[in-house]
N, C-alpha and C. Protein backbone atom coordinates (compact mmCIF):
# COMPACT_ATOMS: atom_id res chain seq x y z
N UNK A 1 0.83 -1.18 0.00
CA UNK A 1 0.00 0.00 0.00
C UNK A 1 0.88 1.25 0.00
N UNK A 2 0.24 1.93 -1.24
CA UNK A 2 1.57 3.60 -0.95
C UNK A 2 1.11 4.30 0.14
N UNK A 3 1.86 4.81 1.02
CA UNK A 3 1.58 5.73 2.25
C UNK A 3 0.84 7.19 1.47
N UNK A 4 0.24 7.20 2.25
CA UNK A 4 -1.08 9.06 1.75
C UNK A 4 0.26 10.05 2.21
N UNK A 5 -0.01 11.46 1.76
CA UNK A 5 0.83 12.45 1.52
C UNK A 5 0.32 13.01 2.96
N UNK A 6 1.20 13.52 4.07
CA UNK A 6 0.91 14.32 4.84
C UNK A 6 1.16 15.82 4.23
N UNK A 7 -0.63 16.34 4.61
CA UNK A 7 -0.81 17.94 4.15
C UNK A 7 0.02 18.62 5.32
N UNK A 8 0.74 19.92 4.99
CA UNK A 8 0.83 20.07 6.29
C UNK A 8 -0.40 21.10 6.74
N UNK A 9 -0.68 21.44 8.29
CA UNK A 9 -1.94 21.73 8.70
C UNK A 9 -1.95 23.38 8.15
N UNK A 10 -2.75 24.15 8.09
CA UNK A 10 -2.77 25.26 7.44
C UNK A 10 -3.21 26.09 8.50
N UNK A 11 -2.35 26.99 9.17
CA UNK A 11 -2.75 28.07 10.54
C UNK A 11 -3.62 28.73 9.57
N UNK A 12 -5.06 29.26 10.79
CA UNK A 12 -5.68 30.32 10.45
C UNK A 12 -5.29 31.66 10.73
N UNK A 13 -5.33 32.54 10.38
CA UNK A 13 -4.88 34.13 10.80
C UNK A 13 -6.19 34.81 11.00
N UNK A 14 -6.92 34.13 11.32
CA UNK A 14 -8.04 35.17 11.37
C UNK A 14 -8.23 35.63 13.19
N UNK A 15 -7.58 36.60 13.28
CA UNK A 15 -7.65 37.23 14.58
C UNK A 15 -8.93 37.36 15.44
N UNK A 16 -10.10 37.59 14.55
CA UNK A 16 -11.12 38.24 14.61
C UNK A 16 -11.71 36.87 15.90
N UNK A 17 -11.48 35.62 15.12
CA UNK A 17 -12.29 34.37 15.45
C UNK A 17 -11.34 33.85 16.68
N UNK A 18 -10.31 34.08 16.54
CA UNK A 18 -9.30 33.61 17.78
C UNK A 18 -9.71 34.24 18.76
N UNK A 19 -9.50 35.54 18.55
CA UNK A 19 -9.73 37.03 20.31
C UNK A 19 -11.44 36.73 20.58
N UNK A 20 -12.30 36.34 19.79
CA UNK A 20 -14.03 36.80 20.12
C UNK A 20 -13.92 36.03 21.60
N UNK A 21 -13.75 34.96 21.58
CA UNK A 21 -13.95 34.80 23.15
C UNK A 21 -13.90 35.72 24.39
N UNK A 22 -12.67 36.85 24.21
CA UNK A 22 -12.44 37.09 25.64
C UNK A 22 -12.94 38.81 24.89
N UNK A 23 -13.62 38.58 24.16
CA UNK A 23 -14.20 40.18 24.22
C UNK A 23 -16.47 39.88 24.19
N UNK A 24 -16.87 39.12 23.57
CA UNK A 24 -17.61 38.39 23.15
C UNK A 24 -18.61 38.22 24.28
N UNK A 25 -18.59 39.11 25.61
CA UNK A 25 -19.05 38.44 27.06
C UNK A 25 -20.60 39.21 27.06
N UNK A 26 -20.83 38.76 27.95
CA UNK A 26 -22.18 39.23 28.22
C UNK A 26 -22.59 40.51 29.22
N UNK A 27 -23.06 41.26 29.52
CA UNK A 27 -22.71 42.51 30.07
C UNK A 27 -24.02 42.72 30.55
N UNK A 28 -23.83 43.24 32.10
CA UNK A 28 -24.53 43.72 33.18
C UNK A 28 -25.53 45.43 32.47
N UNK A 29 -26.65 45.67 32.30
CA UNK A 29 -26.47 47.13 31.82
C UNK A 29 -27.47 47.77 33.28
N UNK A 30 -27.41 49.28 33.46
CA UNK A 30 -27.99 49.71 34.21
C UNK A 30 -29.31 50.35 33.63
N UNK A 31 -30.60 49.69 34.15
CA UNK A 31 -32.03 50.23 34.16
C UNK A 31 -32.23 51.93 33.96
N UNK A 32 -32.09 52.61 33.06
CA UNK A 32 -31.77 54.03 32.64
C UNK A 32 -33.18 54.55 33.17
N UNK A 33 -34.36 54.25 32.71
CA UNK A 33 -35.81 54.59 33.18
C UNK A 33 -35.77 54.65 34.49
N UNK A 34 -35.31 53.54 35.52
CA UNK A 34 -35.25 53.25 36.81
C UNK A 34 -34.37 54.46 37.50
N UNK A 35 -33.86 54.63 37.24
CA UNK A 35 -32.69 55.75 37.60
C UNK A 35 -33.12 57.40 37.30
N UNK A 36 -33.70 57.41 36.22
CA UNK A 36 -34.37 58.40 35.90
C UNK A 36 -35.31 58.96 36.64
N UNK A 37 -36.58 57.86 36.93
CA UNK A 37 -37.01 58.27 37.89
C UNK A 37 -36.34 58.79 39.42
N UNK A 38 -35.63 58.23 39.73
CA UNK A 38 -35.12 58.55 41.46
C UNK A 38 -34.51 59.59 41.14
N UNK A 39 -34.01 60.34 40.08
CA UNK A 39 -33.53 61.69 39.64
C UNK A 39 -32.07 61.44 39.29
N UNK A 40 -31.41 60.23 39.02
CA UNK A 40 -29.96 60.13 38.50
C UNK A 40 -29.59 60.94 37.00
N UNK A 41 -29.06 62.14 37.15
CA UNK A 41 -28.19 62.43 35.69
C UNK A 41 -26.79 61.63 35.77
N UNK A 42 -26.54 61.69 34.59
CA UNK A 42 -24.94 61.32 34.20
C UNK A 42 -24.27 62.38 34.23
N UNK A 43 -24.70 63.39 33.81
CA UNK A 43 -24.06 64.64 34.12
C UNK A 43 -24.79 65.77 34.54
N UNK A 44 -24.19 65.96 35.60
CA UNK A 44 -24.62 66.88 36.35
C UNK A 44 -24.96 68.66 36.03
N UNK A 45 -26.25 68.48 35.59
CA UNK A 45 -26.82 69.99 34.94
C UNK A 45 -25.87 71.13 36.16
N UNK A 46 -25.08 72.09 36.02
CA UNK A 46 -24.55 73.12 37.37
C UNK A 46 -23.19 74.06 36.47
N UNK A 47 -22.69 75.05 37.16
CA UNK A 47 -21.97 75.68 36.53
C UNK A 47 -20.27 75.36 36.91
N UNK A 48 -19.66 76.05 36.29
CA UNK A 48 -18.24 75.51 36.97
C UNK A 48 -17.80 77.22 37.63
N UNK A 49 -17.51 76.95 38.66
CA UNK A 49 -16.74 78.71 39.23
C UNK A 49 -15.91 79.34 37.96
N UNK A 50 -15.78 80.52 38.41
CA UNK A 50 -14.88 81.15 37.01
C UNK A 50 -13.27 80.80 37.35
N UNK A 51 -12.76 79.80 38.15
CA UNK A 51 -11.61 79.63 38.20
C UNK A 51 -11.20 78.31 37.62
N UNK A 52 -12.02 77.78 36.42
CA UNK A 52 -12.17 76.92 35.67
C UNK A 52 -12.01 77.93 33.83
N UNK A 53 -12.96 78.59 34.39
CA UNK A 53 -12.71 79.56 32.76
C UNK A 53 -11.53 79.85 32.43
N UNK A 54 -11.41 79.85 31.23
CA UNK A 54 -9.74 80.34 30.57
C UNK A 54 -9.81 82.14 30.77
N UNK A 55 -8.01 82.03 31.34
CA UNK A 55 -7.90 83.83 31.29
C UNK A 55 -8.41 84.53 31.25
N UNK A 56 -8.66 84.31 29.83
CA UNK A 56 -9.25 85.72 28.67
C UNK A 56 -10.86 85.96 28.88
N UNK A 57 -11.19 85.28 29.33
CA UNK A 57 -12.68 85.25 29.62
C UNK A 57 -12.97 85.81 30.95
N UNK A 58 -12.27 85.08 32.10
CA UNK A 58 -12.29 85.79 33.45
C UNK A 58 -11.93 87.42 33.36
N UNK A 59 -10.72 87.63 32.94
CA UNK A 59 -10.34 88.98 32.58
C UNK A 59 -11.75 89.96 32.25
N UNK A 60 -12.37 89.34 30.74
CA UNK A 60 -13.70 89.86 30.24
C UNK A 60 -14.61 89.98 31.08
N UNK A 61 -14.66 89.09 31.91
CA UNK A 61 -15.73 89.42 32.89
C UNK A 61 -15.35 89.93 34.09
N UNK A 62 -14.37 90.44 34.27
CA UNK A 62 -13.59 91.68 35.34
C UNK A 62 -14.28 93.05 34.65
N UNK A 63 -14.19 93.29 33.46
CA UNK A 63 -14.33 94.27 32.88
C UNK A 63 -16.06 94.53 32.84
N UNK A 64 -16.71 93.50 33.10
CA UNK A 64 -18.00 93.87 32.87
C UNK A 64 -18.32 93.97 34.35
N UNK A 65 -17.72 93.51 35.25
CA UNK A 65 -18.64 93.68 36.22
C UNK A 65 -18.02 95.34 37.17
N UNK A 66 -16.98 95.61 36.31
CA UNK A 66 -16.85 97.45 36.96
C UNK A 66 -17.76 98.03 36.36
């Protein structure tokens, strides 16, 4: 009997199918309606002091309030 040809095995490169496992998970989400009601923003509607404003602006508003 002639011996069969060993193929050799052919690596895949497909990254995509290798990594899906450890990105691929299932995820916790937070009830947005639920939260809404009890009054949760994500961001907080409020102003920032003027020692957040750039320079040129604080300056400007030196000038308006003489």
């Amino acid at each position: 009997m002639a011996k069969k040809k060993v193929l050799p095995e052919v690596e895949v490169r497909n990254f995509v199918a290798k990594h899906m496992n450890d990105f691929n998970k299932s995820q916790t989400f937070v009830d947005r309606k639920k939260n809404a009601k009890r009054g949760y923003a994500k961001h907080k509607k409020g102003g920032y002091s003027n020692d957040y404003l750039p320079f040129y602006f604080s300056v400007f508003l030196s000038f308006l309030v003489r």
